[in-house]
C-alpha atoms as a PDB file:
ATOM      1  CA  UNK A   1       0.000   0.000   0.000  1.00  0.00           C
ATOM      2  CA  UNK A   2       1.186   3.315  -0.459  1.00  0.00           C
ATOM      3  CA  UNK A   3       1.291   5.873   1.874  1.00  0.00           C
ATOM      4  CA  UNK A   4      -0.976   9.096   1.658  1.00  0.00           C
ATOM      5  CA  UNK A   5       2.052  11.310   1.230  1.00  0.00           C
ATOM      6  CA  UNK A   6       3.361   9.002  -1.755  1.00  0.00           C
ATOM      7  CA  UNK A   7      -0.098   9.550  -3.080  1.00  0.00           C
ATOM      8  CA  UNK A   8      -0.079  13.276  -2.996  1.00  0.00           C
ATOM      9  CA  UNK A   9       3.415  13.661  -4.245  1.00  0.00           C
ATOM     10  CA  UNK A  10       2.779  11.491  -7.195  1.00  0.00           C
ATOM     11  CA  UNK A  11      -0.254  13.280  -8.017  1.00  0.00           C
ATOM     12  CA  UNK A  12       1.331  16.550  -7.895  1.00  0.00           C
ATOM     13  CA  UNK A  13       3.977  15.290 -10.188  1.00  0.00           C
ATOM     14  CA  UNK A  14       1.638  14.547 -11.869  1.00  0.00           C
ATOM     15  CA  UNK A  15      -0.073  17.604 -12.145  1.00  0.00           C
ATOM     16  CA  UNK A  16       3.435  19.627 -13.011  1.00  0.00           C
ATOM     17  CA  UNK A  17       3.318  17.189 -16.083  1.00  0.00           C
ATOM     18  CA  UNK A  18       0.211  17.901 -16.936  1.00  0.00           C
ATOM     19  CA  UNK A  19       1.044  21.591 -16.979  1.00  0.00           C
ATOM     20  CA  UNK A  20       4.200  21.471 -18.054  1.00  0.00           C
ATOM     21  CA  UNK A  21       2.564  19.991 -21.389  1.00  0.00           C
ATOM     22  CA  UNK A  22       0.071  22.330 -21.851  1.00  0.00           C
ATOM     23  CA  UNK A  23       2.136  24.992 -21.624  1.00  0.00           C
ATOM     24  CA  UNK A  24       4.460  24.006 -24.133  1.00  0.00           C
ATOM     25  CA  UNK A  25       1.672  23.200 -26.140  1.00  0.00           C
ATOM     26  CA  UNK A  26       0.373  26.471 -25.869  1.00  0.00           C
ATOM     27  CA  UNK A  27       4.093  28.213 -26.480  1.00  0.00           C
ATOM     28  CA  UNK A  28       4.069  26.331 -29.907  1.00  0.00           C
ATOM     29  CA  UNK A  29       0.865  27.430 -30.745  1.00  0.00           C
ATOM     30  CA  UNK A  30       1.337  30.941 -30.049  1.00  0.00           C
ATOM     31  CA  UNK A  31       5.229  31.005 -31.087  1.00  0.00           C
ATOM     32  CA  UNK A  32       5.922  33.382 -34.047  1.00  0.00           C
ATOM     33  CA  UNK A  33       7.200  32.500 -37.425  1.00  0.00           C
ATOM     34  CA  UNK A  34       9.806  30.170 -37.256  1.00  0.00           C
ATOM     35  CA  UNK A  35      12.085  31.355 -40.119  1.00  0.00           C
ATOM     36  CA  UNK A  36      13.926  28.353 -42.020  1.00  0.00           C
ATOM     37  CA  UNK A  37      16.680  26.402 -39.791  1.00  0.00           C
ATOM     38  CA  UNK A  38      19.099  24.571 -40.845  1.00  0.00           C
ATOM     39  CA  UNK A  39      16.864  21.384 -41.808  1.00  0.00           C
ATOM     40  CA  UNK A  40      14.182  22.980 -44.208  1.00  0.00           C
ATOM     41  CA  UNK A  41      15.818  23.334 -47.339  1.00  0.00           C
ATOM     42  CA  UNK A  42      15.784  27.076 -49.744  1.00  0.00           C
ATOM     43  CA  UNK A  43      13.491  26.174 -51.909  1.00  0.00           C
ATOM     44  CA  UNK A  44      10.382  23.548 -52.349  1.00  0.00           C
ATOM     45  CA  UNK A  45      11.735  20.019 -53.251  1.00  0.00           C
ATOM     46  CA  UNK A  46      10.485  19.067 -56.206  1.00  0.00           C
ATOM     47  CA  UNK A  47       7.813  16.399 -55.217  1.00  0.00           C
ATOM     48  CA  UNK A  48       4.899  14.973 -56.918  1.00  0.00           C
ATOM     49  CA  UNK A  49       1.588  13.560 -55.697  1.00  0.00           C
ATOM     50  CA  UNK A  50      -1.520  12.811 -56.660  1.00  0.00           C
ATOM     51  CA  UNK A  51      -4.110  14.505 -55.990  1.00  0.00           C
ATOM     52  CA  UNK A  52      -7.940  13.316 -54.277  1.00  0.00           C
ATOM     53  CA  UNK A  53      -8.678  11.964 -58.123  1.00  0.00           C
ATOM     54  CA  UNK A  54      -5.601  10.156 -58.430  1.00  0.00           C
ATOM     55  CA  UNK A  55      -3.803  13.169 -61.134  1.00  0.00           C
ATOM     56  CA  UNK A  56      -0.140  13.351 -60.511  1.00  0.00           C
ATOM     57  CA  UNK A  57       1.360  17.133 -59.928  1.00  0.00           C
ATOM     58  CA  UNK A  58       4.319  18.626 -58.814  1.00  0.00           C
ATOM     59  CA  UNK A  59       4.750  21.276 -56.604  1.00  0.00           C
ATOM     60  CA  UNK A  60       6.655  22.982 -59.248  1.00  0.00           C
ATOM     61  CA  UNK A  61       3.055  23.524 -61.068  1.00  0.00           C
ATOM     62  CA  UNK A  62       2.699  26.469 -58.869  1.00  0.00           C
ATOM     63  CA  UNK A  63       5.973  28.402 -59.769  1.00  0.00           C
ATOM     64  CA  UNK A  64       5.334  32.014 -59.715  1.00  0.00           C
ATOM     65  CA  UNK A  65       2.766  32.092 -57.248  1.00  0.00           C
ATOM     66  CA  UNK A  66       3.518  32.293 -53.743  1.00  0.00           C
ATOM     67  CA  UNK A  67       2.151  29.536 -51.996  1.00  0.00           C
ATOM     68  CA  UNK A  68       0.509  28.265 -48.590  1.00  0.00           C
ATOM     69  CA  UNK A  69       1.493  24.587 -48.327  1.00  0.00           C
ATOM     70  CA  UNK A  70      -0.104  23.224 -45.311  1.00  0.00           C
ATOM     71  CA  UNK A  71       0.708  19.624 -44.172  1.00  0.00           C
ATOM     72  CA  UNK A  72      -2.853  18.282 -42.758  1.00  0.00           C
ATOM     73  CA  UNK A  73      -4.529  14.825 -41.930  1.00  0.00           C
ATOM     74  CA  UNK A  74      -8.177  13.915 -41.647  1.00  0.00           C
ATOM     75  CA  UNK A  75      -7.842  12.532 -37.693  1.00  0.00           C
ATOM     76  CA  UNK A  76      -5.891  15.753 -36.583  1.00  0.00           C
ATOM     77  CA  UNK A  77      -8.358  18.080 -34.802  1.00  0.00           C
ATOM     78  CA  UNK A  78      -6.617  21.140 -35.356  1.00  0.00           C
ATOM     79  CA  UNK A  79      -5.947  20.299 -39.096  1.00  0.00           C
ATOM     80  CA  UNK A  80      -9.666  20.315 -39.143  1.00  0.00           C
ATOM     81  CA  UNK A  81     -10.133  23.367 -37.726  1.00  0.00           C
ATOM     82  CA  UNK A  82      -7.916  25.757 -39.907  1.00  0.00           C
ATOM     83  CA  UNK A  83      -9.587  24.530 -42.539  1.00  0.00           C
ATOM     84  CA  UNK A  84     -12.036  27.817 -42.917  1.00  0.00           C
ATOM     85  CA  UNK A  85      -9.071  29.626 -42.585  1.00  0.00           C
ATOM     86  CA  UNK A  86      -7.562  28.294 -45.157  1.00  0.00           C
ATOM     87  CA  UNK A  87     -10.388  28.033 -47.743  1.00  0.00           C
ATOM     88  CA  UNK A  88     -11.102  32.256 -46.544  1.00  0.00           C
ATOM     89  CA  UNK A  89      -7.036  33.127 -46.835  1.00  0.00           C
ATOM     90  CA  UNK A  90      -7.380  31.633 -50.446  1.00  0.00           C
ATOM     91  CA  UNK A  91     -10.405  33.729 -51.249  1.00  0.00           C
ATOM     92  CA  UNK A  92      -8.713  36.644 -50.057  1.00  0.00           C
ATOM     93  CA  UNK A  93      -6.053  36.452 -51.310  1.00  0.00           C
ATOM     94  CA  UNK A  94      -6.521  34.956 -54.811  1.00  0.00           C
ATOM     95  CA  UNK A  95      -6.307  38.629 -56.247  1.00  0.00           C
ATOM     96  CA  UNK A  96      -2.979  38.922 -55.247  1.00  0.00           C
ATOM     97  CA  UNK A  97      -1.819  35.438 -56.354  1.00  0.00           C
ATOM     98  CA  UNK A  98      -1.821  33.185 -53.510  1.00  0.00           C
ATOM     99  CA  UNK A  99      -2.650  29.296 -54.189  1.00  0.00           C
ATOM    100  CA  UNK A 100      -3.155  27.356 -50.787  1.00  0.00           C
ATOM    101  CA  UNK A 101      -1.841  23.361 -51.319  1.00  0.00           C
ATOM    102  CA  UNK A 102      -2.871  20.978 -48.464  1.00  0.00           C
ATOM    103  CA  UNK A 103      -0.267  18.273 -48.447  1.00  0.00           C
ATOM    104  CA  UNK A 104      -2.669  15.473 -46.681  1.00  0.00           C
ATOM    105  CA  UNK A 105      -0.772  12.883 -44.448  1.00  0.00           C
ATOM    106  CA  UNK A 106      -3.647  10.168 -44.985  1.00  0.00           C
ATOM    107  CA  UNK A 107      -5.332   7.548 -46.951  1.00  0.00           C
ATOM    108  CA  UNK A 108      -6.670   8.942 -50.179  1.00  0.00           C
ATOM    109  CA  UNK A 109     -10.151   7.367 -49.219  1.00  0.00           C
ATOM    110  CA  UNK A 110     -10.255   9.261 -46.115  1.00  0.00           C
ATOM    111  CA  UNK A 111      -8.829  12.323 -47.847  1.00  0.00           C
ATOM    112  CA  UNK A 112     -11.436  12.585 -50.619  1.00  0.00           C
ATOM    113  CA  UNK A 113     -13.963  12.047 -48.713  1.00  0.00           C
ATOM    114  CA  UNK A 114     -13.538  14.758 -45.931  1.00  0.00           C
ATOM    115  CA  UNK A 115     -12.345  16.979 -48.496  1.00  0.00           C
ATOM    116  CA  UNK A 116     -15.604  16.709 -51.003  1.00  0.00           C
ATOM    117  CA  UNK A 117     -17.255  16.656 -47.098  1.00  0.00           C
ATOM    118  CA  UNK A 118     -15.421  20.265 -46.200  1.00  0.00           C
ATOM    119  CA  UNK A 119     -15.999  21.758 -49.384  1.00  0.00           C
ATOM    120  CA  UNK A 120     -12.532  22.539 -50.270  1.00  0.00           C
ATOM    121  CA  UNK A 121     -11.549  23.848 -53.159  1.00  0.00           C
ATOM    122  CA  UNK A 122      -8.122  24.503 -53.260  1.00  0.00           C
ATOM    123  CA  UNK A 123      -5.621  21.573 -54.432  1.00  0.00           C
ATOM    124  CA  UNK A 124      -5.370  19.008 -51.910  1.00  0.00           C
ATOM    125  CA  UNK A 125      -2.003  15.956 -53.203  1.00  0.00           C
ATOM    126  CA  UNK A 126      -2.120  13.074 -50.964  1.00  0.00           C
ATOM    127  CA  UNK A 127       1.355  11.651 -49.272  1.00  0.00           C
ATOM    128  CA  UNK A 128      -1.353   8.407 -48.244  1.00  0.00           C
ATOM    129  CA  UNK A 129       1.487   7.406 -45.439  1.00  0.00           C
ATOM    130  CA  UNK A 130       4.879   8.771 -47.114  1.00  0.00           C
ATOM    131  CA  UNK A 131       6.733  10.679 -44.097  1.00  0.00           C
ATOM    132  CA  UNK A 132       9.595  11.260 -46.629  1.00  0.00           C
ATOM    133  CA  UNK A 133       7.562  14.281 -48.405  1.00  0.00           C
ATOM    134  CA  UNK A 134       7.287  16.326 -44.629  1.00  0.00           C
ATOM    135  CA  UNK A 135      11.318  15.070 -44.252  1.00  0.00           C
ATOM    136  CA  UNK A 136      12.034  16.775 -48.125  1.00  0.00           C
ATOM    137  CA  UNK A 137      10.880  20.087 -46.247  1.00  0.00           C
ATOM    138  CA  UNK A 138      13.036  19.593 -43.541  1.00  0.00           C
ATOM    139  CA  UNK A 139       9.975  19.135 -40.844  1.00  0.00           C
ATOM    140  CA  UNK A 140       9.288  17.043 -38.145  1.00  0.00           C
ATOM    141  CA  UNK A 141       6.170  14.683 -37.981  1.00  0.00           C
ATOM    142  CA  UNK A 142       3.598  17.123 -36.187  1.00  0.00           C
ATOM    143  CA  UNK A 143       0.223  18.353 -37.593  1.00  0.00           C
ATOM    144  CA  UNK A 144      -0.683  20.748 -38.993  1.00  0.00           C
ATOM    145  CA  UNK A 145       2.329  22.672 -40.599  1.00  0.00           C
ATOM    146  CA  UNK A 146       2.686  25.592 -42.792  1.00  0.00           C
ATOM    147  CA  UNK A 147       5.239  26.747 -45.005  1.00  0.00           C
ATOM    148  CA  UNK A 148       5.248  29.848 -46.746  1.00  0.00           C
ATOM    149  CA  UNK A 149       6.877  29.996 -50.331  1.00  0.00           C
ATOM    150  CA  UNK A 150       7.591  33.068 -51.987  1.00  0.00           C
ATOM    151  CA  UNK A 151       6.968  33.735 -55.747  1.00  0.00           C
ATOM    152  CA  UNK A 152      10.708  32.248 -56.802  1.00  0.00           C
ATOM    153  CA  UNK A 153       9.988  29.224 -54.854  1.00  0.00           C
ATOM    154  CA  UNK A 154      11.945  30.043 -51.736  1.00  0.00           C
ATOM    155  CA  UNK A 155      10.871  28.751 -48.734  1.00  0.00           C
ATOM    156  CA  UNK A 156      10.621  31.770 -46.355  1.00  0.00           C
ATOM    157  CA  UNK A 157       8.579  30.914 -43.050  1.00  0.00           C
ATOM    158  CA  UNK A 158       7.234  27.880 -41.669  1.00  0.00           C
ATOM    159  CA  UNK A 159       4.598  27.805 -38.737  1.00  0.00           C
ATOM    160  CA  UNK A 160       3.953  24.943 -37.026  1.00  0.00           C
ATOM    161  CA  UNK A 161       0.457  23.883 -35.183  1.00  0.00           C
ATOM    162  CA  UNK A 162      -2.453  25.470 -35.891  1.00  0.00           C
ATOM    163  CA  UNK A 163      -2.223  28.684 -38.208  1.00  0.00           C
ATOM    164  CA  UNK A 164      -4.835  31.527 -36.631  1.00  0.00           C
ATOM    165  CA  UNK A 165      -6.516  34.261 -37.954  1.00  0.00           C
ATOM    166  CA  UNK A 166      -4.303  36.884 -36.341  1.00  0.00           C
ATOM    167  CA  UNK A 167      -1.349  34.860 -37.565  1.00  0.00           C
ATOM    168  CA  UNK A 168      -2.467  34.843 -41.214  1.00  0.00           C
ATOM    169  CA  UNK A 169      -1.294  38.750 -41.761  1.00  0.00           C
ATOM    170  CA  UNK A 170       2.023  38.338 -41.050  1.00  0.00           C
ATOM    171  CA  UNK A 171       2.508  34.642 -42.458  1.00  0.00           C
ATOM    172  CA  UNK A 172       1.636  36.142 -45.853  1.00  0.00           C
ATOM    173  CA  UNK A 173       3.119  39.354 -45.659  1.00  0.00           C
ATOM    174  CA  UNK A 174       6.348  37.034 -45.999  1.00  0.00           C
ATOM    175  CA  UNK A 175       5.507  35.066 -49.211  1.00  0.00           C
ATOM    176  CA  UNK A 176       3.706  37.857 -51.103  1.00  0.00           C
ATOM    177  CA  UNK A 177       6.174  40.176 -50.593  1.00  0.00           C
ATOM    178  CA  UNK A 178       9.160  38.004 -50.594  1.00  0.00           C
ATOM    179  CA  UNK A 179      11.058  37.840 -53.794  1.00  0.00           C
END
């Protein structure tokens, strides 16, 4: 049996943890604009993927515009939830140039489906289960992530975890007016 003060000090270790989590959770979702390091290469590999109808493209389709990649799955909760963002930020923006790409992390089934479901209508390339397209960018494995491109194709910002409204300014600031 364990003693009542074993109890309590394991619980408030437990606690601390718990807190200890959520604020670093937090701090990542609030950090600013992490500018490329030393792992995400200059410019955007030059990948293909299909797309939700099986159609083969290559990120190099989009040369010329700056771009919004965002790396997304159909099970990650906060994925789901910057999708309005992303579908407005593409509206928005459109004028100006700006093509969003989701980069899905997922089965194409699963993709499709909650893509025809979300009505999105920017281009959405399945990587079904290939972790080596988020490694070409130099990323880690957490969802979302987005990485700003500028007009020439160079890589100029990437923001990891959920992208907010009051983020979306400055994250595009950097590809649109990036050369």
């Amino acid at each position: 049996m364990s003693s009542p003060r074993g109890i309590a000090t394991g619980l408030g270790l437990a606690i601390l943890a718990g807190l200890a989590g959520f604020a670093a959770y937090r701090w990542q979702a609030q950090s600013p604009l992490r500018h490329r390091n030393a792992d995400v290469p200059e410019l955007v590999p030059n990948i293909s993927l299909p797309d939700i109808d099986g159609r083969l493209h290559a990120l190099s389709e989009w040369k010329g515009h700056p771009l919004l990649i965002n790396f997304w799955a159909t099970w990650c909760a906060p994925c789901r939830k910057e999708i309005p963002l992303l579908k407005k930020l593409r509206e928005d923006y459109a004028p100006r140039g700006l093509e969003v790409i989701g980069i899905a992390i997922d089965f194409k089934d699963a993709v499709a489906g909650y893509t025809r479901q979300a009505g999105i209508q920017y281009p959405v390339l399945v990587a079904q289960e290939n972790a080596t397209v988020m490694e070409a960018f130099g990323l880690g494995s957490g969802l979302p992530v987005s990485v700003l491109v500028s007009r020439s194709g160079r890589i100029v910002a990437v923001k990891p975890g959920q992208l907010h409204e009051d983020r979306a300014a400055e994250l595009l600031k950097k590809a649109l007016e990036a050369p």
